[in-house]
Every structure is written in C-alpha cells, then in structure tokens.
Protein backbone atom coordinates (compact mmCIF):
# COMPACT_ATOMS: atom_id res chain seq x y z
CA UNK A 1 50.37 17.00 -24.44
CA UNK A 2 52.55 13.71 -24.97
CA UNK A 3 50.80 10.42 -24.59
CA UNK A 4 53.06 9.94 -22.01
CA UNK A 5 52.57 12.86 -19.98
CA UNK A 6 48.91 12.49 -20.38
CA UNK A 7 49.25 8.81 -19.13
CA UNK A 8 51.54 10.24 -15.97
CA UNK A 9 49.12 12.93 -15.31
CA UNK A 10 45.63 10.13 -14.67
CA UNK A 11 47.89 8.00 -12.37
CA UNK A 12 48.69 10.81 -10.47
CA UNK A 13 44.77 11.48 -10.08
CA UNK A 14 43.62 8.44 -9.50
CA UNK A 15 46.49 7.80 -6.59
CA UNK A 16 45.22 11.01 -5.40
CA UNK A 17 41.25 9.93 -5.49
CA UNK A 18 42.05 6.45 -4.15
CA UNK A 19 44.24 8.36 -1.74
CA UNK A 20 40.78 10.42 -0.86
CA UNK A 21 38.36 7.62 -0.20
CA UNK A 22 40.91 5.80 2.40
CA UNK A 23 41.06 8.90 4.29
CA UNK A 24 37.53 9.48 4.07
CA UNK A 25 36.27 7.50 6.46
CA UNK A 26 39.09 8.56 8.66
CA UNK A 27 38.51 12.10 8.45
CA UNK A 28 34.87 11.94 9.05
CA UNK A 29 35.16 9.91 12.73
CA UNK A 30 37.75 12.50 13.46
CA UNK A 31 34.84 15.37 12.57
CA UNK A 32 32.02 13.13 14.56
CA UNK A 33 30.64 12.52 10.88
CA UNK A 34 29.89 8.90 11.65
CA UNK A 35 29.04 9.29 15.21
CA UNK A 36 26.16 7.17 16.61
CA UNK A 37 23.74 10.22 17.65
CA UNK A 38 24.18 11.20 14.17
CA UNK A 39 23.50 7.51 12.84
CA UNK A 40 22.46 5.11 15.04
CA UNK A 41 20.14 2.16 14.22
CA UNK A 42 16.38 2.35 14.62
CA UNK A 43 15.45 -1.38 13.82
CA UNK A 44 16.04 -4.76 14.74
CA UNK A 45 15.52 -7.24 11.96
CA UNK A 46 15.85 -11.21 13.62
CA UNK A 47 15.50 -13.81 10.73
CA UNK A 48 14.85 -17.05 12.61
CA UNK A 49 12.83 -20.58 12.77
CA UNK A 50 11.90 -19.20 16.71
CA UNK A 51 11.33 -23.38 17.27
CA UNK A 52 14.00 -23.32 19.97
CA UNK A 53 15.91 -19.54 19.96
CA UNK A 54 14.32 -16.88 22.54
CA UNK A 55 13.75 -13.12 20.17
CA UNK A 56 13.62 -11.43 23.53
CA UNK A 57 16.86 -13.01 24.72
CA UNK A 58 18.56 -12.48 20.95
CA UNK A 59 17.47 -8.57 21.12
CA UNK A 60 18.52 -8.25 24.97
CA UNK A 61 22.00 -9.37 23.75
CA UNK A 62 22.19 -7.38 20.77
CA UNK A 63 21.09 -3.94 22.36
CA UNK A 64 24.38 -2.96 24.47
CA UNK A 65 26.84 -3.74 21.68
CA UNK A 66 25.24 -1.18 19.13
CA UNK A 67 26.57 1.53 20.83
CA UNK A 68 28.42 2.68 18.16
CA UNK A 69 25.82 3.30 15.27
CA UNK A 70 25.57 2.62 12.09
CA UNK A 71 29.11 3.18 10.87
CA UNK A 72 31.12 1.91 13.97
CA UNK A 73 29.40 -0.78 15.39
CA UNK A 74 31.73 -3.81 15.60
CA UNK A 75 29.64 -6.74 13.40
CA UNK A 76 31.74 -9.33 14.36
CA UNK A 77 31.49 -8.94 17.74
CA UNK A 78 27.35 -8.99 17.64
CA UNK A 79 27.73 -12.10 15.81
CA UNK A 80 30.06 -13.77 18.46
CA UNK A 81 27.55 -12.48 21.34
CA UNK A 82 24.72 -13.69 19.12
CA UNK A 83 26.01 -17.02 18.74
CA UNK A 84 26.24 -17.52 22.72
CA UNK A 85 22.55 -17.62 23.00
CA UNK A 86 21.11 -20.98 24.10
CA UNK A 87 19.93 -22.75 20.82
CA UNK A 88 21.92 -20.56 18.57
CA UNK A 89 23.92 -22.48 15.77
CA UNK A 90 25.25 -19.71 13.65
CA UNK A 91 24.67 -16.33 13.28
CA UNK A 92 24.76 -13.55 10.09
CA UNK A 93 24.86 -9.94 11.16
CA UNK A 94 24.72 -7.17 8.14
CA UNK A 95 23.55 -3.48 8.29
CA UNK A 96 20.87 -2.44 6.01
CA UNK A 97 20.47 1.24 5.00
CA UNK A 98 20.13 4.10 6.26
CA UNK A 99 19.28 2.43 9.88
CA UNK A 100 18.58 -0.98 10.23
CA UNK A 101 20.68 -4.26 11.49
CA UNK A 102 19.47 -7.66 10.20
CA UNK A 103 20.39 -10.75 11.76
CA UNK A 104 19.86 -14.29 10.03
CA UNK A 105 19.90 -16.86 12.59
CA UNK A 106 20.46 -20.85 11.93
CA UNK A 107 18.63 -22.94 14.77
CA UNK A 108 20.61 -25.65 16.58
CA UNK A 109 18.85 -29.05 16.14
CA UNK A 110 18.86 -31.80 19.09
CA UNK A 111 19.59 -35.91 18.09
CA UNK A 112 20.42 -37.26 20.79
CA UNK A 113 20.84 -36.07 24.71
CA UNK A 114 24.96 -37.05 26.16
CA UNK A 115 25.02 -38.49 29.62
CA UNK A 116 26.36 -35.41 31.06
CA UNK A 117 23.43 -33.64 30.32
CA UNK A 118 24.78 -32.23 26.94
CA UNK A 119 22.90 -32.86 23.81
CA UNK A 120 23.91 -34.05 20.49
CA UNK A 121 23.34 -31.52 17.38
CA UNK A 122 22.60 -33.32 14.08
CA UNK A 123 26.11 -32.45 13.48
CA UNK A 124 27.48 -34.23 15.92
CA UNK A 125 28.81 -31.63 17.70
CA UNK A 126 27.82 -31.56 21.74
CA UNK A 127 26.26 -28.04 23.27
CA UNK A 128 24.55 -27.05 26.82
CA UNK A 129 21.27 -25.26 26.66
CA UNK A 130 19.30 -24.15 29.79
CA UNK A 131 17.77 -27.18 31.31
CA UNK A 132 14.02 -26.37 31.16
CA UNK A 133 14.66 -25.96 27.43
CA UNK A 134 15.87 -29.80 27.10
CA UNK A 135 13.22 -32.16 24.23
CA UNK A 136 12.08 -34.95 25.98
CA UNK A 137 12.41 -38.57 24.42
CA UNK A 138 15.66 -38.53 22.62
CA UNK A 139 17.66 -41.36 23.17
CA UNK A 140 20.86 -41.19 25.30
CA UNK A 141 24.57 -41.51 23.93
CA UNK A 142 26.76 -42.32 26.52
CA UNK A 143 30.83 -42.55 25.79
CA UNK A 144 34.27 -40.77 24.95
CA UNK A 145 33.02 -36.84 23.81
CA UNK A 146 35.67 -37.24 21.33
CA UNK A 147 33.35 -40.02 19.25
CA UNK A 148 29.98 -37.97 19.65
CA UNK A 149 30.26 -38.25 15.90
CA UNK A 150 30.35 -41.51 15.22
CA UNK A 151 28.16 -42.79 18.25
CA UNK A 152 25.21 -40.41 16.54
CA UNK A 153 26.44 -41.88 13.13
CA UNK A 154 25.84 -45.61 14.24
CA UNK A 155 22.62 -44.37 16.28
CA UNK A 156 21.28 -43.86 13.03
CA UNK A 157 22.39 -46.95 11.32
CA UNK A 158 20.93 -49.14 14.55
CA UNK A 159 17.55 -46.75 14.20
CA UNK A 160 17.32 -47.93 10.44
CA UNK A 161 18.43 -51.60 11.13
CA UNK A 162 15.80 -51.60 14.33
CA UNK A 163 12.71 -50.20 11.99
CA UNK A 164 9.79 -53.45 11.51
CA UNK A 165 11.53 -55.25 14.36
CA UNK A 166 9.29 -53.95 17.51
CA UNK A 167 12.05 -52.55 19.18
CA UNK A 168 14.04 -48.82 19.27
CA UNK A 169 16.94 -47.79 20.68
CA UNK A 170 16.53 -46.16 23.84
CA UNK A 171 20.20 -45.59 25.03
CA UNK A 172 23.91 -46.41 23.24
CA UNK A 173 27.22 -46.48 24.73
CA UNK A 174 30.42 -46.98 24.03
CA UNK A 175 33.44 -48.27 26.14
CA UNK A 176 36.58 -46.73 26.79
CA UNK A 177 37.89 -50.41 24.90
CA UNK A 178 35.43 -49.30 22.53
CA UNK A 179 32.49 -51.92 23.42
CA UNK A 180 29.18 -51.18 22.40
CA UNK A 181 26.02 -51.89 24.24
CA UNK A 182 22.17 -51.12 23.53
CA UNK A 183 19.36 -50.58 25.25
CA UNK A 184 15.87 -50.29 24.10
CA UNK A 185 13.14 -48.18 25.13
CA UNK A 186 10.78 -51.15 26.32
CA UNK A 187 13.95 -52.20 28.69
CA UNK A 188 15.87 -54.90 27.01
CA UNK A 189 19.45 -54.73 26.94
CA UNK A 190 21.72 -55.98 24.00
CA UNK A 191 25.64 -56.28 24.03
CA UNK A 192 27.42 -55.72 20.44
CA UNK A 193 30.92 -55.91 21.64
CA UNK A 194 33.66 -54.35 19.81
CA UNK A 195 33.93 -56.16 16.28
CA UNK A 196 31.85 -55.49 13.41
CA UNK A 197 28.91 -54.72 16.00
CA UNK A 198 26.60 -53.13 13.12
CA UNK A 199 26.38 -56.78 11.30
CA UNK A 200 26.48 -58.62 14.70
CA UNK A 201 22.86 -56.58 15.10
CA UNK A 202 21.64 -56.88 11.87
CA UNK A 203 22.53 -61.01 12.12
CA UNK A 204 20.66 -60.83 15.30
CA UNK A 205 17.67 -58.92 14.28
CA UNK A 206 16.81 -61.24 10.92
CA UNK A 207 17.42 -64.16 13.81
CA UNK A 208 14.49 -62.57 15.87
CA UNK A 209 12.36 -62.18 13.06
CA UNK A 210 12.23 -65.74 12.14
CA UNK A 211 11.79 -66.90 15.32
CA UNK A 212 8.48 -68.81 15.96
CA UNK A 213 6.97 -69.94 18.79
CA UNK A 214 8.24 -66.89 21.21
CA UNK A 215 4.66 -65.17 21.06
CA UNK A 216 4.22 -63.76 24.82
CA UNK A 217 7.69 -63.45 25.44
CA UNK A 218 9.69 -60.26 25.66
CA UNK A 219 13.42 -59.91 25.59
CA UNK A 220 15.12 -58.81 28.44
CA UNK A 221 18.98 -59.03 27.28
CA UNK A 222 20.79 -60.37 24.73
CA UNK A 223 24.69 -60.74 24.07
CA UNK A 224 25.85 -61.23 20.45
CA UNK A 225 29.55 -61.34 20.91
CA UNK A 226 29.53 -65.11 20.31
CA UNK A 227 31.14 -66.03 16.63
CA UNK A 228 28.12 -68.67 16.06
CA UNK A 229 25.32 -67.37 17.65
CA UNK A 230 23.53 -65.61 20.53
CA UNK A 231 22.83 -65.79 24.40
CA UNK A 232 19.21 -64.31 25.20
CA UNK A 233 17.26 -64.41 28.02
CA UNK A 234 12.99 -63.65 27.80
CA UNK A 235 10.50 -63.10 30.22
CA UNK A 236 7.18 -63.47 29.84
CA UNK A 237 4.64 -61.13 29.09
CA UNK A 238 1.97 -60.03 31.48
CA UNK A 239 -1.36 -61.56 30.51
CA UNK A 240 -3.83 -58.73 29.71
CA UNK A 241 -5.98 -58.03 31.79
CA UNK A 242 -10.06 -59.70 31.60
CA UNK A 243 -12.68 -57.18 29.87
CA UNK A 244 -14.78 -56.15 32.69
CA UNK A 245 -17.60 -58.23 33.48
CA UNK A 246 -21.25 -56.11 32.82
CA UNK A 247 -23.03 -56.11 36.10
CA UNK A 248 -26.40 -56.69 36.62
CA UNK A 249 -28.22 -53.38 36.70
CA UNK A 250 -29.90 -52.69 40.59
CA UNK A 251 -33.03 -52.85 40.85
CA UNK A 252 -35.16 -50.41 41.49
C-alpha cells in the first residue's frame, strides 16, 4: 500500500472513531443508557467551614435538582441554587464516580452591617441573610451602595489609625456630597468633612494624644473641617462610685 493511501486510510478511521464517541453519548440517552434509575447518585459530599452556612438547608436545596442522575444532572444549575443559600459565597459542584456529587462551598464573611439592614462582605460586596443569622457588634456603614467598597476600605484605615487612642469606630457614613462623619462606640461623634478626611483624623488623633490636663473628661463631638485646628466639646466623666463601706457585724 502507498504511503499515501495508508495515510488516507487512518484519517478516515479516526474521523470515523471521533465520529463514534460524539454520538455515544447521544445514542445511549436515546437507549435509557444514562437514565437516572440506572445511575443516580447515592451520596452527598458538602465541603464547608459550617461557621455561618446551614448543611440541612444546602442538602434540602440540592435534593430536587438531581433528578437526572449521574450523567444528566445539570451542574450548573446546582451551583446557581447552591449559591442562593443564606451565607453562601461561592459554590463548586463536580460528580465523583460511580455515584457521588461533591460540593466545595466558600463561606461569606461579615465586616461591617449597611443601614438597610444589609451587611458588608470582606469584599465589599453587600448581601441579605435571614435576620436571626445577623453577628452582633459590627460597626455600621451608612452611605451611597455604590461606595460599599471604599467606605469598608477607609473603615479599615480609621480602625488602624484609631488603635492606642481609647476610642473605635462604632458607625461611618458618607454624604451624598461625599462628607464623612464618625461615630464611636462609647458615643462621641467626629465630623471629617470631605477633603483629605483620613489625615484630618490622623492630625486629630496625635492632637488628642498629647493633650494633658483632660483626665476625667470624655469627648462628646468633635469637627475637624477647620484648616488650623479643631472644635471639640467634653463632658465630664461620672465619678466612680465609693467602695462600699464594711458594716459593723450585728450582734448577737
């Protein structure tokens, strides 16, 4: 046989095997081959932190959509049902032979809570989870859902800035004008305004740290939009109370 025939003769074969294993698959759900009585899945494999994410809630959603078995069960679609579960993140969905489905999941993580009752994903990005699942204590960013970003961004810069100095940010929020205002968790207020408000605190804080003489005093509000200085009102601190005073035993 010529070299060239012989050459002629393989393509034709392997067009006709590659022609075989596309219309495998084809042939076989047209003969019930890959039906899901025939292979259906037996386990359930959930890889997960479970900090936050409910298994229960994760298998509940996953049951009805494996309806079609090994072979014919839509994966993306699990993994777009998977990642509607309060708390979900991301999901990966892969079958393992001969019967199982594992599913990797990747736990949301809160930062901050957004005044609508959202909450603030180290990301940045906002999501709603079922109110009795909420943290408590994170602070509250309050402003255009468009800047979530950045507000969680500077949140962390004002955290860092605010670390020695006795006080921690409690709530920020941002202005449509884009002003910038503070509050702290032990109730002072502090306005940053809209320029360079990141070095306006920092000034401020390396002010408070020097100052002497304000022992007692606690700082209710403070305005640092001025170009040479500060406004910023105190109160004073409650006294603590006496130790109690031993009384005489009774006698007997």
């Amino acid at each position: 046989m010529r070299p060239a025939a012989g050459n002629a003769l393989l393509k034709m074969l392997a067009w006709a095997l590659a022609a075989g294993v596309i219309a495998l698959p084809l042939v076989g759900a047209l003969n019930g081959w890959f039906a899901a009585e025939r292979w259906p899945f037996r386990q359930l494999r959930i890889d997960a932190a479970f900090e936050r994410v409910n298994a229960d809630q994760v298998r509940a959603t996953v049951a009805p959509r494996l309806d079609g078995g090994f072979f014919a069960t839509d994966l993306g679609a699990v993994r777009a049902a998977v990642e509607q579960v309060p708390w979900v993140a991301r999901a990966e969905v892969r079958r393992r032979w001969p019967d199982q489905l594992e599913i990797r999941l990747v736990e949301r993580r809160a930062a901050a809570a957004w005044s609508d009752g959202r909450l603030v994903g180290e990301d940045g990005t906002l999501f709603l989870v079922p109110g009795e699942t909420v943290p408590g204590g994170l602070p509250m960013l309050d402003g255009p859902a468009g800047r979530a970003a950045d507000m969680l961004a500077f949140l962390r810069e004002i955290e860092t800035l605010m670390r020695g100095s006795g006080l921690a940010p409690s709530r920020l929020a941002l202005s449509a004008r884009g002003s910038w205002q503070l509050a702290t968790y032990d109730g002072a207020s502090i306005v940053l305004g809209r320029e360079q408000p990141g070095a306006r605190l920092h000034r401020f804080l390396d002010a408070l740290r020097q100052i002497d003489g304000n022992a007692g005093l606690v700082l209710v509000r403070a305005d640092l939009r001025y170009a040479n200085g500060f406004a910023v009102e105190w109160r004073q601190a409650p006294l603590p109370a006496p130790p109690p005073v031993d009384q005489p035993a009774p006698q007997a």
